[in-house]
Protein backbone atom coordinates (compact mmCIF):
# COMPACT_ATOMS: atom_id res chain seq x y z
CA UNK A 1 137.75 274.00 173.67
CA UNK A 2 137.94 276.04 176.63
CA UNK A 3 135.53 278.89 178.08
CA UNK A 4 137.50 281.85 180.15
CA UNK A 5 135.61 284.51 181.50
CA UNK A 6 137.90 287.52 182.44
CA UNK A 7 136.33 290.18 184.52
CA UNK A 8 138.32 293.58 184.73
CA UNK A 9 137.90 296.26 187.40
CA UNK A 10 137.47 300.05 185.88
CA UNK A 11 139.70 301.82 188.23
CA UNK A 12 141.66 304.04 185.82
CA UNK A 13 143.43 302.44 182.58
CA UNK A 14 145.53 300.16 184.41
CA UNK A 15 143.80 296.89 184.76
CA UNK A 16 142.10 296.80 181.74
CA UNK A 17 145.79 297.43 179.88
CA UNK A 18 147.67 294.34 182.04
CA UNK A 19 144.79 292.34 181.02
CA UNK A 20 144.62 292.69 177.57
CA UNK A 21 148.18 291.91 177.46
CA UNK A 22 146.83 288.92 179.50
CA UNK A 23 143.86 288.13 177.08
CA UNK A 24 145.56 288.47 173.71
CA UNK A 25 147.91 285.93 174.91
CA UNK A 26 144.97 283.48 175.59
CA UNK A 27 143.16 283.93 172.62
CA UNK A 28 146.44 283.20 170.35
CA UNK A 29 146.31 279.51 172.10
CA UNK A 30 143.78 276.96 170.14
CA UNK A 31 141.14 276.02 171.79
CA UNK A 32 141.00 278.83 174.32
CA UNK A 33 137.46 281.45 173.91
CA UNK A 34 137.85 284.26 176.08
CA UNK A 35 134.80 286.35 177.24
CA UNK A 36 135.33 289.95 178.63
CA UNK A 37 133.29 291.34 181.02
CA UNK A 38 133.87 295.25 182.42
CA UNK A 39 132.92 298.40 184.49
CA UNK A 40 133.51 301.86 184.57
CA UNK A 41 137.11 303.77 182.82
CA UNK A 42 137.63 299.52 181.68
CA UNK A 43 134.72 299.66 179.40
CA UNK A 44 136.20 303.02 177.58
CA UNK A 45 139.60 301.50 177.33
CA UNK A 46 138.59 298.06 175.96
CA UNK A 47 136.46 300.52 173.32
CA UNK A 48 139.18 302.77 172.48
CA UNK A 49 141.06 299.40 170.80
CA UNK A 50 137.92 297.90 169.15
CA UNK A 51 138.03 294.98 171.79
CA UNK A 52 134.31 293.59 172.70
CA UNK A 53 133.04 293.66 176.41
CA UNK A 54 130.00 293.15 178.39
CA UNK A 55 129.50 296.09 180.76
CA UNK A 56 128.48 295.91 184.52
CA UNK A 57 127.81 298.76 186.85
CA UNK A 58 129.50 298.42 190.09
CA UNK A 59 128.31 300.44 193.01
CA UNK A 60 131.24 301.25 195.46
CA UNK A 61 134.02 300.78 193.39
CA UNK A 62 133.51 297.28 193.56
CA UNK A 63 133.26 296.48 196.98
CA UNK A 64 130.03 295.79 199.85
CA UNK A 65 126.92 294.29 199.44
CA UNK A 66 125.71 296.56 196.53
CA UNK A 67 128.44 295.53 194.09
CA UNK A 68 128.34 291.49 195.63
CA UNK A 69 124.40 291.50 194.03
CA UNK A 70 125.42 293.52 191.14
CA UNK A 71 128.26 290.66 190.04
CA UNK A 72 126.45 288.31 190.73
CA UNK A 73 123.30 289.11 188.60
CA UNK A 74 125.70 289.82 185.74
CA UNK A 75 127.30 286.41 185.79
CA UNK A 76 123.82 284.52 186.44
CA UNK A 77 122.74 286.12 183.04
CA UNK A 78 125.77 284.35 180.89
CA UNK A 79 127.05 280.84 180.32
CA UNK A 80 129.13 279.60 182.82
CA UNK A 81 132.68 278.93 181.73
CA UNK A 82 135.34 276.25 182.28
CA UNK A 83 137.50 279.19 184.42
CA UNK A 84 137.11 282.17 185.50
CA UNK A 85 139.84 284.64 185.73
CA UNK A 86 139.07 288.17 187.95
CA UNK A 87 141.30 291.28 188.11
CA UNK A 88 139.80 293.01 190.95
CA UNK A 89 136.16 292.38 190.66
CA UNK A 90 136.24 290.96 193.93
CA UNK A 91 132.60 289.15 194.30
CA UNK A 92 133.69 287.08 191.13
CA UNK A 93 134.69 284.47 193.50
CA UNK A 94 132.52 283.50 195.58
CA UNK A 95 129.83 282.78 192.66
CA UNK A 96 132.95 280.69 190.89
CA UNK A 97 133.32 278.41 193.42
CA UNK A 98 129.78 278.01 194.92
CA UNK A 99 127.54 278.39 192.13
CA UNK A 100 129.71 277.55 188.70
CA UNK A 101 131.74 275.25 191.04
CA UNK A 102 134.44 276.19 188.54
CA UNK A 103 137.86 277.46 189.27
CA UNK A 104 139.08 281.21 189.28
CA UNK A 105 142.09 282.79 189.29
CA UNK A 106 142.34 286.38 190.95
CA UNK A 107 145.16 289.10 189.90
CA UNK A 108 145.73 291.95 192.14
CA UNK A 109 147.58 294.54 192.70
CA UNK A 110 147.81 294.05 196.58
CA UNK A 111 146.39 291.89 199.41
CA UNK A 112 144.73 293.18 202.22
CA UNK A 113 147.74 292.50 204.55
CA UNK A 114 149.36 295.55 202.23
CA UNK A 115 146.50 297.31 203.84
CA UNK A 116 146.98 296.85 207.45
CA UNK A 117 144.59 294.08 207.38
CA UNK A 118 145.70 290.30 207.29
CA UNK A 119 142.30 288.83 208.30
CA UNK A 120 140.74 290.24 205.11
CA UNK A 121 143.06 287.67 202.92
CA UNK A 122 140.86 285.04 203.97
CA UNK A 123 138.63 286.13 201.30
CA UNK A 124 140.84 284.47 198.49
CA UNK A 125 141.27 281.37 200.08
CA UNK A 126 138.92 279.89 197.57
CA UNK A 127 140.88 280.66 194.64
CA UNK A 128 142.58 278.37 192.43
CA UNK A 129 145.27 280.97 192.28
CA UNK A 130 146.43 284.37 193.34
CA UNK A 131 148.15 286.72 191.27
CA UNK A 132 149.50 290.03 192.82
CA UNK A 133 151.33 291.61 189.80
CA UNK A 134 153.43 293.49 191.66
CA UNK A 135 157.49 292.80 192.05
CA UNK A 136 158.41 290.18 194.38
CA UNK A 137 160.82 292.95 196.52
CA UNK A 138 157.29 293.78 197.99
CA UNK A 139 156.47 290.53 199.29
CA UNK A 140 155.72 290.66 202.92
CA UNK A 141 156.84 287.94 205.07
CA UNK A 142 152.80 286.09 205.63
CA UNK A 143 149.81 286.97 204.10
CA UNK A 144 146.07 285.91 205.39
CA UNK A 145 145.58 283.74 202.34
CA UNK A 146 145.95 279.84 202.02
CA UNK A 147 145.41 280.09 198.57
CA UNK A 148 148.09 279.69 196.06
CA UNK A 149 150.16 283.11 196.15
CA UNK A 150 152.44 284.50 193.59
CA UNK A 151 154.51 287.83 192.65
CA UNK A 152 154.95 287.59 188.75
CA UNK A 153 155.66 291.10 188.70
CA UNK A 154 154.09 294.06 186.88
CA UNK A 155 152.81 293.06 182.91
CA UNK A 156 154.68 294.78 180.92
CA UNK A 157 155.21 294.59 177.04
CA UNK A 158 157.69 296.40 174.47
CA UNK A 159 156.37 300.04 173.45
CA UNK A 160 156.42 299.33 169.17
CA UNK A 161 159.19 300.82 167.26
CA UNK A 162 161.57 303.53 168.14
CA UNK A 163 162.18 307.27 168.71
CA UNK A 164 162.15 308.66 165.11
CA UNK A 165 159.11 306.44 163.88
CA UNK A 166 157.11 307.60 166.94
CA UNK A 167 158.23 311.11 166.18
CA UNK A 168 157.57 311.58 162.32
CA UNK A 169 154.10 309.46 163.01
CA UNK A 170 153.29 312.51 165.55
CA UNK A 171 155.30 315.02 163.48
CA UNK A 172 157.23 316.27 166.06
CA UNK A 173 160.96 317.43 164.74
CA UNK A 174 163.51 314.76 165.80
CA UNK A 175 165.97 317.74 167.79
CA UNK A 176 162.75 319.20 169.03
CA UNK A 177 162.30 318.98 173.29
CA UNK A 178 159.20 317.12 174.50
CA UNK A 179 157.82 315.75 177.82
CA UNK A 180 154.49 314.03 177.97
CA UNK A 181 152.14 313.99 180.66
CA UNK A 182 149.96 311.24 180.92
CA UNK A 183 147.52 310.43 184.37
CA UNK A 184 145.58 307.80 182.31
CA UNK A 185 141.63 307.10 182.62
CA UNK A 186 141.33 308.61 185.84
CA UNK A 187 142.79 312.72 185.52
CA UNK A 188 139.68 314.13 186.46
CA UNK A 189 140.84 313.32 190.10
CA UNK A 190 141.40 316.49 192.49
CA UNK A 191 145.08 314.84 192.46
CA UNK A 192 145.54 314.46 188.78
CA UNK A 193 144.63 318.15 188.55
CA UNK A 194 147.49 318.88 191.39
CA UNK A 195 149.23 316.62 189.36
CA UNK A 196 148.79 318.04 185.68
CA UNK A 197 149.07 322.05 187.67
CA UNK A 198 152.88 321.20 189.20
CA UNK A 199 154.01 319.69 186.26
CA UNK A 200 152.92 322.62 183.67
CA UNK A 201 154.17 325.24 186.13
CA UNK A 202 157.31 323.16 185.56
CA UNK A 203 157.48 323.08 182.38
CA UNK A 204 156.51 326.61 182.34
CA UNK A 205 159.27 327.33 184.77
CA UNK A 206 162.51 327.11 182.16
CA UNK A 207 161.09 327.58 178.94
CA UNK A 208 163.36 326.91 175.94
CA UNK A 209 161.50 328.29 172.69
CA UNK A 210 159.95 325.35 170.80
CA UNK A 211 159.73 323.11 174.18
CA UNK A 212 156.76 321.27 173.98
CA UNK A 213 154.30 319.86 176.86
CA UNK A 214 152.13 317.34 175.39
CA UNK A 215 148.79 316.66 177.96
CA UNK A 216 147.06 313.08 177.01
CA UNK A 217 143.91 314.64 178.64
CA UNK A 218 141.10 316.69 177.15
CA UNK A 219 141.70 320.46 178.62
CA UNK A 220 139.36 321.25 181.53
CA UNK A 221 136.65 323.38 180.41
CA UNK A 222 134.92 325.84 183.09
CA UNK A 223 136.78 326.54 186.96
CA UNK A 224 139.36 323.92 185.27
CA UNK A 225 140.77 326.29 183.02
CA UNK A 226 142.86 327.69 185.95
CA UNK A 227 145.28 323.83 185.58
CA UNK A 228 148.00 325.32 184.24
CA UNK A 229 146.95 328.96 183.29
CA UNK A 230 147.31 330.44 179.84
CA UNK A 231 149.38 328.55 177.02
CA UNK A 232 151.93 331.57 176.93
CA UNK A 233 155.60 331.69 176.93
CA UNK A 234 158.54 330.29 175.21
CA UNK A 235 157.62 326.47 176.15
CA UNK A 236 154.35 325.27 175.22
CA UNK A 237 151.57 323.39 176.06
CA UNK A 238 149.31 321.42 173.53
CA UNK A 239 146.09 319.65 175.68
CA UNK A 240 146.68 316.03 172.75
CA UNK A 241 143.32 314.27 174.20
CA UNK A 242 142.82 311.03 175.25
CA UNK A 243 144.77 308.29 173.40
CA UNK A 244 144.03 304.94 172.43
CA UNK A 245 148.32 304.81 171.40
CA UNK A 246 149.69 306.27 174.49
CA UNK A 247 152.90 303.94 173.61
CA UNK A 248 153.68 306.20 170.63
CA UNK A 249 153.62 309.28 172.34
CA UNK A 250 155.78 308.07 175.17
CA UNK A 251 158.52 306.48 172.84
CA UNK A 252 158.51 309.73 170.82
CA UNK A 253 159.34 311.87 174.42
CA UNK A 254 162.03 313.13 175.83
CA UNK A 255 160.37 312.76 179.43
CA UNK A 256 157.42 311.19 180.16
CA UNK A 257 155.46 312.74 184.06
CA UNK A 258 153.03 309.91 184.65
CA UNK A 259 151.39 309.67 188.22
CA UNK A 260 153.44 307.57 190.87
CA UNK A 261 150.53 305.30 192.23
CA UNK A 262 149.82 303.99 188.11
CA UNK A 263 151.07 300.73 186.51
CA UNK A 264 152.26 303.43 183.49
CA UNK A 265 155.27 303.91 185.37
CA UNK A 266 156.61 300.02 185.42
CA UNK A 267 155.82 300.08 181.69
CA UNK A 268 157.98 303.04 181.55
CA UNK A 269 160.87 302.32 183.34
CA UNK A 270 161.14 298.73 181.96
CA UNK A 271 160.82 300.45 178.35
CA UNK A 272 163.65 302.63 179.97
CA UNK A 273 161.82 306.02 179.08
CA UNK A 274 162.98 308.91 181.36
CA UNK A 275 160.09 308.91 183.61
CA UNK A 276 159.49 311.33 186.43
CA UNK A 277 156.60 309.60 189.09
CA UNK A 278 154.59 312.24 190.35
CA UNK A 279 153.79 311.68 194.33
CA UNK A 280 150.50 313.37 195.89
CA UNK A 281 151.27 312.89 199.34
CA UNK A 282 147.58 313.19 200.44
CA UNK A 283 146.02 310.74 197.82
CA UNK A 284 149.47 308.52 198.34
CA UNK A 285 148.13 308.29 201.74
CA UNK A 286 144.74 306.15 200.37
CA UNK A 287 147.07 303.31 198.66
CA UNK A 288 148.57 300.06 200.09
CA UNK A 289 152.69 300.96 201.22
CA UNK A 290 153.27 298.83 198.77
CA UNK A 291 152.90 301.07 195.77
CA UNK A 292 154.77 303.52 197.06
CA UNK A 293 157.61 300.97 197.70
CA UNK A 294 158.00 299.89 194.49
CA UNK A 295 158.41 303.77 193.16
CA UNK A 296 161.28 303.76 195.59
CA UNK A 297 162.97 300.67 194.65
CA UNK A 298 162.85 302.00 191.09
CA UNK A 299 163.79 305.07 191.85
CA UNK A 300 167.05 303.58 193.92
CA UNK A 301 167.72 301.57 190.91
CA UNK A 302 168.07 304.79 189.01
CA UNK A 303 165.01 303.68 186.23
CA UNK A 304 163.35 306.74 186.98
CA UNK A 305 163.07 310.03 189.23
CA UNK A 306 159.96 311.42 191.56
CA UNK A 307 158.98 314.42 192.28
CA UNK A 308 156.73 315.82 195.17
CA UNK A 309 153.89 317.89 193.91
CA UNK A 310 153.14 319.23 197.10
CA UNK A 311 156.82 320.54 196.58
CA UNK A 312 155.67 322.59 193.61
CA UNK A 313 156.61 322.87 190.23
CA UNK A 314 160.38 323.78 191.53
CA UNK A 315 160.79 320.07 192.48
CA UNK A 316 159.37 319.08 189.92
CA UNK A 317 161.41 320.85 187.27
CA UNK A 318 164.39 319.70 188.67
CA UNK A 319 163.29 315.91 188.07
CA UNK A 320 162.69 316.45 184.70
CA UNK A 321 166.22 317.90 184.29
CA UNK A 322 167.27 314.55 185.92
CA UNK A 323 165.23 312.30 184.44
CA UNK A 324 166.43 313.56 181.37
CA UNK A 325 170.49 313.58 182.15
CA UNK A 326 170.14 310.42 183.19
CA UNK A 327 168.44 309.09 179.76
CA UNK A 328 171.76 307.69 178.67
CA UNK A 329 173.10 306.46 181.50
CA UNK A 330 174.75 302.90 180.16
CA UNK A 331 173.84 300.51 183.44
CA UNK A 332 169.94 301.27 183.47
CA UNK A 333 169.50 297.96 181.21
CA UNK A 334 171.38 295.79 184.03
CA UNK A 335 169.43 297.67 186.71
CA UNK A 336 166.00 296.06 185.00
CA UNK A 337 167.41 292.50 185.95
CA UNK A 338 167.42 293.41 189.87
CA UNK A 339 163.13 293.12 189.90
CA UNK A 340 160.67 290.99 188.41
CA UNK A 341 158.61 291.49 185.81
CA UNK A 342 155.59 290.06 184.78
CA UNK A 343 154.64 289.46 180.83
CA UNK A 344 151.30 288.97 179.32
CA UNK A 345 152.88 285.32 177.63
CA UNK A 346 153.87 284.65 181.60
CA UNK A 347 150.39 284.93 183.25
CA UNK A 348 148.39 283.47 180.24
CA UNK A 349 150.81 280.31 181.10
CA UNK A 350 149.63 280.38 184.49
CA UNK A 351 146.27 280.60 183.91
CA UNK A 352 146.27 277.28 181.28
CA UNK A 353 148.12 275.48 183.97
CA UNK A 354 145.05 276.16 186.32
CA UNK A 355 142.77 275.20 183.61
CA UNK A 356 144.83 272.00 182.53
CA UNK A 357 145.26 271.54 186.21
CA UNK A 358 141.17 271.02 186.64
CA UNK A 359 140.47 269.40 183.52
């Protein structure tokens, strides 16, 4: 019987849905008891689907001294485990290794190098294994790290059934037009507002009667209201909430407008939805190059289009249009095999191994 601890960061939706991909995996193995522990948006989204968590508060988004004492009074008040496994929460580590003396394995979306910042890899040299889940066409040539280092690509998983299910489940008319737009656990951002206001101005911009904008966001109340303006005109928009089956809605759309800097969009493209990525070039400016590279490989590869919302809802419009003429386009299958991608089966593997490895 073996203990895993998995700690996920709360930075938006993202981590906590790679790592239940991650976790479900684990738990279908015998022998294999997997604890979660959370913060922040990953404590709403492992509620949403009825999964049990133990919350933390992180200070800092996770990072300095604060957050380092904050970790490490949560994991001093449970057992310790055979592994630990530690998407982001950074100070996970350390206590691992020096006061469980057990081994850890960290997933990430980047390294510091990604960052302008080599020396800071140095951190993870005490892992048993590092993770960044990110395609291996981002690799830079040397990192800071001796640990271990890996690019199993982005987790990704098959959106359940098809088009018409999705539809009649959502009762939206199969010849009916609809886009989705969907910023995740984080759209109270001054960018996912930009965001949300470019792409309803496009939407807005050629309405065809019965053209529906579905929003998987509450509507702003208050000085929000201005996103998007009045729902008038021949193509509407209908604010659908927050979602604990985003999958559905996206396999029921015609176009899906998810922001560029998510995970969302690999799950997209790979599910080979039309997808338009949606770049803020002043928040783009916060994240490792990385992300933004793999949007343009994708993009290159023709799996989906991006759109500039400092551009305005002009540009914006006019990916939509190509996101959706390109929907049927026969070689966007083949163009999946160029990258890698990760699957929850995949890194659950990996994580055994490490396990099996220390036993």
């Amino acid at each position: 019987m073996a203990e895993i601890l998995f700690l996920t960061r709360g930075h938006g939706f993202g981590h906590a849905a790679r790592d239940l991909r991650v976790i479900q995996e684990l738990r279908r193995r015998p022998g294999n008891t997997v604890r979660i522990m959370a913060n922040g948006s990953a404590i709403t989204y492992y509620e949403m689907r009825g999964v049990p968590c133990t919350p933390i508060e992180l200070p800092g988004e996770g990072f300095g001294e604060a957050a380092a004492k904050a970790v490490w009074r949560a994991l001093a008040a449970v057992p310790r485990p055979d592994l630990v496994v530690s998407d982001e929460v950074m100070w996970a580590l350390p206590f691992a290794r020096r006061v469980w003396k057990r081994p850890c394995v960290m997933l990430l979306c980047a390294l510091w190098a990604e960052y302008g910042m080599p020396e800071g890899d140095r951190f993870f040299d005490a892992a048993d294994e590092v993770m960044v889940l990110d395609f291996p066409q981002n690799r830079r040539e040397t990192y800071g790290t001796t640990a271990p280092l890996s690019f199993p690509g982005p987790v990704v998983q098959p959106f359940p059934g098809e088009r018409g299910a999705a539809r009649a489940a959502l009762g939206i008319p199969e010849r009916d037009e609809v886009a989705v737009l969907s910023l995740g656990g984080m759209n109270t951002r001054p960018e996912s507002r930009r965001m949300a206001a470019a792409a309803i101005g496009a939407w807005r911009r050629h309405p065809r009667r019965g053209a529906r904008l579905l929003v998987l966001a509450d509507r702003p109340t208050g000085a929000g209201l201005a996103v998007g303006g009045a729902d008038t005109g021949g193509a509407e928009v209908v604010w659908a909430g927050v979602t604990s089956e985003p999958e559905m809605y996206f396999r029921a759309a015609d176009v899906v407008l998810n922001d560029a800097m998510g995970s969302t969009v690999c799950d997209l493209a790979w599910n080979q939805v039309p997808t338009v990525a949606l770049l803020d070039e002043e928040s783009a400016r916060g994240f490792p190059k990385t992300f933004l590279g793999r949007v343009r490989h994708l993009e290159a590869s023709g799996l989906i289009e991006t759109a500039s919302v400092d551009e305005g809802p002009a540009a914006v419009r006019q990916a939509i249009e190509r996101a959706m003429d390109g929907a049927a386009r026969p070689d966007r299958a083949a163009a999946l095999n160029a990258f890698g991608w990760g699957t929850g089966e995949g890194i659950a593997q990996r994580i055994c191994d490490v396990l099996g490895a220390r036993a």
